[in-house]
PDB file of N, CA and C in Angstrom:
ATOM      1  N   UNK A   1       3.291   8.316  86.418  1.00  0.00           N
ATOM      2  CA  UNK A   1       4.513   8.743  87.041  1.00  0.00           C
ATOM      3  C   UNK A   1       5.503   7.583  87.001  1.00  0.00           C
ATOM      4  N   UNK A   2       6.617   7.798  86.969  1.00  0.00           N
ATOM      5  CA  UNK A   2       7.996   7.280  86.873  1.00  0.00           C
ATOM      6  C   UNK A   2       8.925   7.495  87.434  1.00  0.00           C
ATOM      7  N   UNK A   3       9.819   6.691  88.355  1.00  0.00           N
ATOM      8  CA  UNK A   3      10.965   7.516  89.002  1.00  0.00           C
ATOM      9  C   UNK A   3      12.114   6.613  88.550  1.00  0.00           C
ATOM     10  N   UNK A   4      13.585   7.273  88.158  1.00  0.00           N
ATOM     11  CA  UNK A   4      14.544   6.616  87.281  1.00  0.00           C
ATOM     12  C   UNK A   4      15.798   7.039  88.877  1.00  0.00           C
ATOM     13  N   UNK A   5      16.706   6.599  88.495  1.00  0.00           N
ATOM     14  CA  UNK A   5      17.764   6.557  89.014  1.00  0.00           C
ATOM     15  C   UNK A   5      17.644   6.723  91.079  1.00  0.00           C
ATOM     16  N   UNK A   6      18.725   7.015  91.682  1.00  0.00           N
ATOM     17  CA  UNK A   6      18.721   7.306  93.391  1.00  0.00           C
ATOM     18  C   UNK A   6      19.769   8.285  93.842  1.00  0.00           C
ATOM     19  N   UNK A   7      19.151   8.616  94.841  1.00  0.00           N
ATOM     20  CA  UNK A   7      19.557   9.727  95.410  1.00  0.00           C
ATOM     21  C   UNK A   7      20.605  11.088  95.134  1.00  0.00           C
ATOM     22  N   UNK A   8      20.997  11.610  94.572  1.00  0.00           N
ATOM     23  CA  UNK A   8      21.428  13.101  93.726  1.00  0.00           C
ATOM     24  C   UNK A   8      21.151  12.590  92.346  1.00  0.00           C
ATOM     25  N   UNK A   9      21.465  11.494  91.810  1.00  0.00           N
ATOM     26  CA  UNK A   9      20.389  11.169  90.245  1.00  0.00           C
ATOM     27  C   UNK A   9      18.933  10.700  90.260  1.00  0.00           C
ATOM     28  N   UNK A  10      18.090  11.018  91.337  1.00  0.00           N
ATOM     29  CA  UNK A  10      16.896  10.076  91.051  1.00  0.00           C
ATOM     30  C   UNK A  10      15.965  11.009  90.034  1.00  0.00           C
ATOM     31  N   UNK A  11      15.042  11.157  89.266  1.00  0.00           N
ATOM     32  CA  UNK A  11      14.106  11.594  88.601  1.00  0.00           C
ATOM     33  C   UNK A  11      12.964  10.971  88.853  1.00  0.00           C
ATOM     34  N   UNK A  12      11.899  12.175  88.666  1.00  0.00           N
ATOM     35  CA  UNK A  12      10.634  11.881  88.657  1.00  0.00           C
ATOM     36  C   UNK A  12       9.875  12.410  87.154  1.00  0.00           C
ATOM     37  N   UNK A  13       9.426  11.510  86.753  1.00  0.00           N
ATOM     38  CA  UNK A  13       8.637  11.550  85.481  1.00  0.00           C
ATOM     39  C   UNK A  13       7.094  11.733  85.342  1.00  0.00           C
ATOM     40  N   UNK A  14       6.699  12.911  84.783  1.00  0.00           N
ATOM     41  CA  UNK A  14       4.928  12.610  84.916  1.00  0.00           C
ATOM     42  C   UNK A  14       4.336  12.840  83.311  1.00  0.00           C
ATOM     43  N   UNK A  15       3.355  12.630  83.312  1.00  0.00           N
ATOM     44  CA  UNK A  15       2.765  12.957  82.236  1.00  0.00           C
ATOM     45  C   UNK A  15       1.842  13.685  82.306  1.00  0.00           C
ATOM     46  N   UNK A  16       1.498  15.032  81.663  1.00  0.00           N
ATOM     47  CA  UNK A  16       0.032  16.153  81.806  1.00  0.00           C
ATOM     48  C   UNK A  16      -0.864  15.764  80.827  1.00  0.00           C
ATOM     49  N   UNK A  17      -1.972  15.203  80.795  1.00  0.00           N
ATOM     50  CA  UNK A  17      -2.390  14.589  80.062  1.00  0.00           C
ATOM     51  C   UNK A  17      -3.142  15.116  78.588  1.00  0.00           C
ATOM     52  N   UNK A  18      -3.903  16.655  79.414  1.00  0.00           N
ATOM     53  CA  UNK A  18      -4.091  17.614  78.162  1.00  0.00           C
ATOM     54  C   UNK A  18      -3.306  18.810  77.735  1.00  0.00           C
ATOM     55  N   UNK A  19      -3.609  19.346  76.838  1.00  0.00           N
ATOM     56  CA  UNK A  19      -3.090  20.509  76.561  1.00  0.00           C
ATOM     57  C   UNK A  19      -3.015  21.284  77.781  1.00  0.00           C
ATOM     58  N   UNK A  20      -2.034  22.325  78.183  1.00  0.00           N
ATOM     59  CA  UNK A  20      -2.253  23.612  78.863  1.00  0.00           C
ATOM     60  C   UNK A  20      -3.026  24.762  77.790  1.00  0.00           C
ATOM     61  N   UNK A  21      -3.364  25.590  78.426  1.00  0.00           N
ATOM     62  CA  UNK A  21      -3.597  26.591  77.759  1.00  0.00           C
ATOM     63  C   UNK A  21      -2.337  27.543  77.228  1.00  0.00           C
ATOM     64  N   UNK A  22      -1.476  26.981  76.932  1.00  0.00           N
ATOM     65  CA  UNK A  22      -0.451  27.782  76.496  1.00  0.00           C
ATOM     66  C   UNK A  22       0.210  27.380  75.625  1.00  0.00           C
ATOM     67  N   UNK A  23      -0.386  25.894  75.560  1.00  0.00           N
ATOM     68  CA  UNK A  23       0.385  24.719  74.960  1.00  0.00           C
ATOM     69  C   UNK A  23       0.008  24.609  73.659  1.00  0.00           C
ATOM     70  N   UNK A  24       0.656  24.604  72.475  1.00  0.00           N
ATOM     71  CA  UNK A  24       0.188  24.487  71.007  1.00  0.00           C
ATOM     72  C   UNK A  24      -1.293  23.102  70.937  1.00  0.00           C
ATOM     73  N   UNK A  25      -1.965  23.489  70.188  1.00  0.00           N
ATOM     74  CA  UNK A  25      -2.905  22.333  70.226  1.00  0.00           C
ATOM     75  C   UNK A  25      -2.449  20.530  69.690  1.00  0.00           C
ATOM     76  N   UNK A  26      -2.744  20.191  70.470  1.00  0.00           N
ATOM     77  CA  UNK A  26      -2.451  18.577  69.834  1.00  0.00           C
ATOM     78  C   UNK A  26      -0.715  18.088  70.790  1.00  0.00           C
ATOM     79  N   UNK A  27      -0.472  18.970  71.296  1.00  0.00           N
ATOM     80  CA  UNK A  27       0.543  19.037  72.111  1.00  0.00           C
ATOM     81  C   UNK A  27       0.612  18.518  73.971  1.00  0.00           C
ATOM     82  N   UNK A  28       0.785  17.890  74.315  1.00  0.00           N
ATOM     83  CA  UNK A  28       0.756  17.613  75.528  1.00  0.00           C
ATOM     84  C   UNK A  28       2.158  17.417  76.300  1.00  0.00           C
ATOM     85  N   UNK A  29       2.672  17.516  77.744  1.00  0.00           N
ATOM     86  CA  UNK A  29       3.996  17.754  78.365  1.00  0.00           C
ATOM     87  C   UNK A  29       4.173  16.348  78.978  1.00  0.00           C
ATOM     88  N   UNK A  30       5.915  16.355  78.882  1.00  0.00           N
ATOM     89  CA  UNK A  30       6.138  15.268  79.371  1.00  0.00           C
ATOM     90  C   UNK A  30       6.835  16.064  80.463  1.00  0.00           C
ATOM     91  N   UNK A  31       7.202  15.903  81.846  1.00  0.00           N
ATOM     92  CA  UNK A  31       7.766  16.951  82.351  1.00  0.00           C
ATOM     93  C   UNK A  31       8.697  15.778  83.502  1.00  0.00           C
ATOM     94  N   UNK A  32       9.595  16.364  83.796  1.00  0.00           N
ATOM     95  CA  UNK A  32      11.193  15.875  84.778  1.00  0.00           C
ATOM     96  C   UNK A  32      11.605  16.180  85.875  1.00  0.00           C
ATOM     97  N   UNK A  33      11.509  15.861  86.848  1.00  0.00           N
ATOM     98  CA  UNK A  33      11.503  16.806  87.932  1.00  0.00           C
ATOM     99  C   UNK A  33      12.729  16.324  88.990  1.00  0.00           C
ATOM    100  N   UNK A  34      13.668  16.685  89.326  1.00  0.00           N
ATOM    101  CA  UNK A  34      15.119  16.138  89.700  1.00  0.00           C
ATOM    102  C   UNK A  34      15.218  17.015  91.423  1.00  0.00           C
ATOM    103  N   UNK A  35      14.239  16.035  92.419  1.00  0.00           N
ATOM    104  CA  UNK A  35      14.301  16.092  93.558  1.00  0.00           C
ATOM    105  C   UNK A  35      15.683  16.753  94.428  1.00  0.00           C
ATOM    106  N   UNK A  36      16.977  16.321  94.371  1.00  0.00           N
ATOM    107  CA  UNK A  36      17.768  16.791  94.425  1.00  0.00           C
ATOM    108  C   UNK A  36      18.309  18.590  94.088  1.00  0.00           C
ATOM    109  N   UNK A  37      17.728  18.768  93.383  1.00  0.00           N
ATOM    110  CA  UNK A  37      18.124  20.557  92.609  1.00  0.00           C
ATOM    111  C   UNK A  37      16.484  21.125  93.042  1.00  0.00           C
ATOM    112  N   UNK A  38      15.027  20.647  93.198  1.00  0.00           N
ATOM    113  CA  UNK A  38      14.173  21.128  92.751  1.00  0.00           C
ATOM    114  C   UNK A  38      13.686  22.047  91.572  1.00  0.00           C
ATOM    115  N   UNK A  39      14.695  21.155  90.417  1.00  0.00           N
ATOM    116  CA  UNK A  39      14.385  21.634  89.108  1.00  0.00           C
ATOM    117  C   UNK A  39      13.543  20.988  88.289  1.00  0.00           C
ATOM    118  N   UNK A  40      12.389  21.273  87.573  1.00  0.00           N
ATOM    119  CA  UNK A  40      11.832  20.981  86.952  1.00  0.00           C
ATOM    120  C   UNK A  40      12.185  21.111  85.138  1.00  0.00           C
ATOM    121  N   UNK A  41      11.924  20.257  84.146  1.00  0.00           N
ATOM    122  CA  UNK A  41      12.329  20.143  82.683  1.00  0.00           C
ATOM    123  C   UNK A  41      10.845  19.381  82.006  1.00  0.00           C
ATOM    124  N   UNK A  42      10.677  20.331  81.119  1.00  0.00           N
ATOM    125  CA  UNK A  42       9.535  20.258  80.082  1.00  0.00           C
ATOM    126  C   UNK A  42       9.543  20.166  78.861  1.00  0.00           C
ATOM    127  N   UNK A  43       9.202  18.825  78.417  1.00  0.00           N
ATOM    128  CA  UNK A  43       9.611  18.660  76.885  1.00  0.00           C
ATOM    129  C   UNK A  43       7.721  18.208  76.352  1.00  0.00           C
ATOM    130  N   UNK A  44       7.486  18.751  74.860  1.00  0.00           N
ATOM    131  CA  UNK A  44       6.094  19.003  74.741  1.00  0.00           C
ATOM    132  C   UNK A  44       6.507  17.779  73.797  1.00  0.00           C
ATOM    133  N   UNK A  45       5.100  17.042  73.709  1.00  0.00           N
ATOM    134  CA  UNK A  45       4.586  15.716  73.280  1.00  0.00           C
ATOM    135  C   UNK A  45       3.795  16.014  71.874  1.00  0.00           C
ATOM    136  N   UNK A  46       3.834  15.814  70.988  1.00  0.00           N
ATOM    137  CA  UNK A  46       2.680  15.663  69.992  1.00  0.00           C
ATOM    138  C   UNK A  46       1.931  14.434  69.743  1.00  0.00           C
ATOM    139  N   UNK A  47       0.875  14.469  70.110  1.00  0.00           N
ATOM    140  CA  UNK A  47      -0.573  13.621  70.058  1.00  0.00           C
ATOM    141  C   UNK A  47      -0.957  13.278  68.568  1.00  0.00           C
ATOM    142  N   UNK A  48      -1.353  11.752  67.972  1.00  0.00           N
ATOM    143  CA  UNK A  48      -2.258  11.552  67.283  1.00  0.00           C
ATOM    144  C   UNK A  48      -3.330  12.662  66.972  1.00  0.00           C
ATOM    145  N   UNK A  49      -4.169  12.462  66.231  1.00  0.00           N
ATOM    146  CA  UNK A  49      -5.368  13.387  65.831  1.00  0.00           C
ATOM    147  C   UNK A  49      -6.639  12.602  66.443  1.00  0.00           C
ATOM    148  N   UNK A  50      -7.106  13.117  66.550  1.00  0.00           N
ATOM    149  CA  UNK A  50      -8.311  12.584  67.294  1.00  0.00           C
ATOM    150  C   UNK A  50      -9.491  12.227  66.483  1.00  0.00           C
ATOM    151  N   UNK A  51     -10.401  10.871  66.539  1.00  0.00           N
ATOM    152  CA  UNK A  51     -11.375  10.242  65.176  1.00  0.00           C
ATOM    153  C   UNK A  51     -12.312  11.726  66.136  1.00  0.00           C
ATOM    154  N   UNK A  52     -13.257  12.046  65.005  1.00  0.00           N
ATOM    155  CA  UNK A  52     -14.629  12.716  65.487  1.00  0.00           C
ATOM    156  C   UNK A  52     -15.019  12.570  66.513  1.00  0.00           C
ATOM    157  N   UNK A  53     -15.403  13.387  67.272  1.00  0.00           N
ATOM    158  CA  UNK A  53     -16.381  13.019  68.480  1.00  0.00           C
ATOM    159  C   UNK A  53     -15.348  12.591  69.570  1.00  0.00           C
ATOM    160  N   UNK A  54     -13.747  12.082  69.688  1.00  0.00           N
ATOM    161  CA  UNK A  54     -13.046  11.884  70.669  1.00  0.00           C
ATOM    162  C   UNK A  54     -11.972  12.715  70.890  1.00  0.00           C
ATOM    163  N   UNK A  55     -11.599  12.470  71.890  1.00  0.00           N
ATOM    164  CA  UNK A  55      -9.963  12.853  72.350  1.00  0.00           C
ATOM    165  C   UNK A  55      -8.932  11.656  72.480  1.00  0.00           C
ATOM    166  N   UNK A  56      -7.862  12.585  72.456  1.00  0.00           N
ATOM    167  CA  UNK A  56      -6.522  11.258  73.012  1.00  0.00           C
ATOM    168  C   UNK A  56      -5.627  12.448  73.388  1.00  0.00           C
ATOM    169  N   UNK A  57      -5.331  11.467  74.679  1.00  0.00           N
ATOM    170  CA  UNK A  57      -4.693  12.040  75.750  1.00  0.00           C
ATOM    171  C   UNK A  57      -3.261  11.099  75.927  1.00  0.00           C
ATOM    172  N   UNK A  58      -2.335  11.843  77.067  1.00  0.00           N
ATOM    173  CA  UNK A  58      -1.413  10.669  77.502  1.00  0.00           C
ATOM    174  C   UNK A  58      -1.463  10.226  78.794  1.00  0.00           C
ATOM    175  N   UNK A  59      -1.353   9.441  78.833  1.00  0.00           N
ATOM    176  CA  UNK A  59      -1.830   8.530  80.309  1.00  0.00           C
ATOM    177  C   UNK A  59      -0.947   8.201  81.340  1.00  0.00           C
ATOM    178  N   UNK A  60       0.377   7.160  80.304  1.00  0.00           N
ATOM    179  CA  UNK A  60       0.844   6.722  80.966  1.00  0.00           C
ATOM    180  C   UNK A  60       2.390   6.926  80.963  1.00  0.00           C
ATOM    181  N   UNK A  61       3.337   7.000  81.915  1.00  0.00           N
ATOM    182  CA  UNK A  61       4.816   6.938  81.675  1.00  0.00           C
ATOM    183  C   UNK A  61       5.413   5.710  82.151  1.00  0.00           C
ATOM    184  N   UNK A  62       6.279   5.306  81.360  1.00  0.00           N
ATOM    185  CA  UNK A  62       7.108   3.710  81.878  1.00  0.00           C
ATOM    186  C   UNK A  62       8.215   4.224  81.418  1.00  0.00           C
ATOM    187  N   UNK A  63       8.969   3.906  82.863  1.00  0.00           N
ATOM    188  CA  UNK A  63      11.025   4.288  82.549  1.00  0.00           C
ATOM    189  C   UNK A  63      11.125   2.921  81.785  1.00  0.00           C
ATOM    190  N   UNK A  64      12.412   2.432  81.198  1.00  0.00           N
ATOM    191  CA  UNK A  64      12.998   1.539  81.174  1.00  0.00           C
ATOM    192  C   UNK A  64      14.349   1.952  80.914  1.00  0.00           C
ATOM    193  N   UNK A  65      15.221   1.046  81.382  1.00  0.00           N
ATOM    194  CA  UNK A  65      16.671   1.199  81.639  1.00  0.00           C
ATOM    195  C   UNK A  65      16.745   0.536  80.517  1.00  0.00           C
ATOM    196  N   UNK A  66      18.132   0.833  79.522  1.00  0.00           N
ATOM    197  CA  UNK A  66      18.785   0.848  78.931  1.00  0.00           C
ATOM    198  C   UNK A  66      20.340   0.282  78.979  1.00  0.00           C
ATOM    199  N   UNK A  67      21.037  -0.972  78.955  1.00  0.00           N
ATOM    200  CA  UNK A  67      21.659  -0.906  79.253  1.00  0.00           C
ATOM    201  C   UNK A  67      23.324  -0.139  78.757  1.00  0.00           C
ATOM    202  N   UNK A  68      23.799  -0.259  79.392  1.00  0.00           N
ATOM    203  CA  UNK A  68      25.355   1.221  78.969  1.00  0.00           C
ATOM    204  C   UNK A  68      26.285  -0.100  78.456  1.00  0.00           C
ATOM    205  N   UNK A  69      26.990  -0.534  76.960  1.00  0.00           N
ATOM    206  CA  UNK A  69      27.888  -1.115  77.856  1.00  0.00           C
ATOM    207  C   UNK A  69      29.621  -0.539  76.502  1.00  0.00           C
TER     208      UNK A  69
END
């Protein structure tokens, strides 16, 4: 999880780590969630392939700011 900006801009960032069942295979969600509106935004991830015998998943989210100038 990740949280970007404050108060009417703050965001929350998560990562779902496997597929849903709805979700194309090899696909995983990055999803947005904007406390302020209680709107949620879902953008799907495509995953590496996996060696034999494993998985790969996503774990982790890190914001970083960017600066504007």
């Amino acid at each position: 999880m990740a949280v970007t900006g404050a108060g009417a801009g703050e965001q929350v960032w998560v990562a779902i780590q496997r597929e849903l069942r709805t979700d194309p295979a090899g696909t995983v969600r990055l999803g947005r969630y904007t406390p302020s509106t209680g709107a949620w935004a879902w953008l799907g991830y495509p995953l590496d392939a996996a060696p034999a015998g494993a998985w790969i998943g996503l774990s982790e989210v890190v914001a970083v700011e960017v600066p504007r100038g």
